[in-house]
Protein backbone atom coordinates (compact mmCIF):
# COMPACT_ATOMS: atom_id res chain seq x y z
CA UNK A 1 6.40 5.73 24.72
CA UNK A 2 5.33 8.32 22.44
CA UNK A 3 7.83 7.63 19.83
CA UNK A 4 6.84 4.19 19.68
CA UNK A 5 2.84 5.00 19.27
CA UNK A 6 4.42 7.20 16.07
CA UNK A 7 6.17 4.06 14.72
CA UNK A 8 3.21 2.11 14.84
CA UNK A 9 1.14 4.64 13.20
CA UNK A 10 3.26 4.82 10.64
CA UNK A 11 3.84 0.99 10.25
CA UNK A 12 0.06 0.96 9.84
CA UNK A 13 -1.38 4.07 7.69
CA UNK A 14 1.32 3.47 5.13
CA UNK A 15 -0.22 -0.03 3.94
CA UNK A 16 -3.52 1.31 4.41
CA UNK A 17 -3.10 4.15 1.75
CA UNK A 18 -1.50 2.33 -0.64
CA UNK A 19 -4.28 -0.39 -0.31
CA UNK A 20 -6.40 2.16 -0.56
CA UNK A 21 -5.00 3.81 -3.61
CA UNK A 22 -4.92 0.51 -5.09
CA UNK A 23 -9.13 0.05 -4.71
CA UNK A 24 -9.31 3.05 -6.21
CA UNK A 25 -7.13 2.49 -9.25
CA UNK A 26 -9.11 -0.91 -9.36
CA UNK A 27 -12.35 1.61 -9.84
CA UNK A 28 -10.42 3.41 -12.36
CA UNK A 29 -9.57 5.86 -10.60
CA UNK A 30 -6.86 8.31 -9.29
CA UNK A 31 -5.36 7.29 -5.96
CA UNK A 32 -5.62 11.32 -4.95
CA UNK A 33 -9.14 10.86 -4.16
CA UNK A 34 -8.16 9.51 -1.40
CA UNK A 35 -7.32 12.99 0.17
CA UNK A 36 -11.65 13.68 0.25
CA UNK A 37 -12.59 11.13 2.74
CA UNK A 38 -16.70 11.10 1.80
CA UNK A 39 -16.29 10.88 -1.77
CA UNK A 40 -13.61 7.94 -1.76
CA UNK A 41 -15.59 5.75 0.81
CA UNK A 42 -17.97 5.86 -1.99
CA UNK A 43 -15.61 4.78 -4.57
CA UNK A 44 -13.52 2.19 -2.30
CA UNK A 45 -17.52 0.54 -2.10
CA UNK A 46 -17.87 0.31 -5.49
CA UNK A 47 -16.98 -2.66 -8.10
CA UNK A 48 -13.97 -2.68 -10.07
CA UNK A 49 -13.81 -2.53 -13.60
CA UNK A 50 -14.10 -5.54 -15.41
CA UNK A 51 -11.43 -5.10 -18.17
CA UNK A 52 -7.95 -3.54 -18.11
CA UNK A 53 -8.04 0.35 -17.06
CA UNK A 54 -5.38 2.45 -17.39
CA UNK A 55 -3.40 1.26 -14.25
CA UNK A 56 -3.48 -2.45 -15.77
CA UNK A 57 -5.40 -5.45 -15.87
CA UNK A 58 -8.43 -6.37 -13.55
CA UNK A 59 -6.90 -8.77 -10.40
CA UNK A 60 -10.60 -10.19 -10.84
CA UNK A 61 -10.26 -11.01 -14.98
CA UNK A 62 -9.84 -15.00 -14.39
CA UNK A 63 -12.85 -15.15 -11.96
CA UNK A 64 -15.25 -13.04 -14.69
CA UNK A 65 -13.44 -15.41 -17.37
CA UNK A 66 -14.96 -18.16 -15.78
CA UNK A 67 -17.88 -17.49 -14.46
C-alpha cells in the first residue's frame, strides 16, 4: 500500500511544480524560486507580464490585444 501512496505522490507533485515553475516564468521569473515556499506564494499571486519575457511570449497577449 505504501508503494502505491509513493506513485500517487509522484503522479501529482510532478505537474504541480512544473505548473508552478511555469507561473513563475509567466512573472518573469526563475522557476528556482520555487524551492522558498513564502517568497514564491507571493510571486505565483502576482500578474504576469504583459509582453514577451525572456521565457517567451505572454499566454495572456490576445486577451490584452483586445481588450
Amino acid at each position: 500500500m505504501i508503494l502505491w501512496g509513493g506513485i500517487y505522490t509522484l503522479v501529482l507533485l510532478i505537474p504541480s511544480v512544473a505548473v508552478a515553475i511555469r507561473r513563475l516564468h509567466d512573472t518573469g521569473r526563475c522557476g528556482w524560486w520555487i524551492l522558498i515556499p513564502i517568497v514564491n506564494i507571493y510571486f505565483l499571486c502576482l500578474e504576469g507580464e504583459p509582453d514577451e519575457n525572456e521565457y517567451g511570449l505572454s499566454p495572456k497577449r490576445d486577451l490584452y490585444f483586445y481588450s
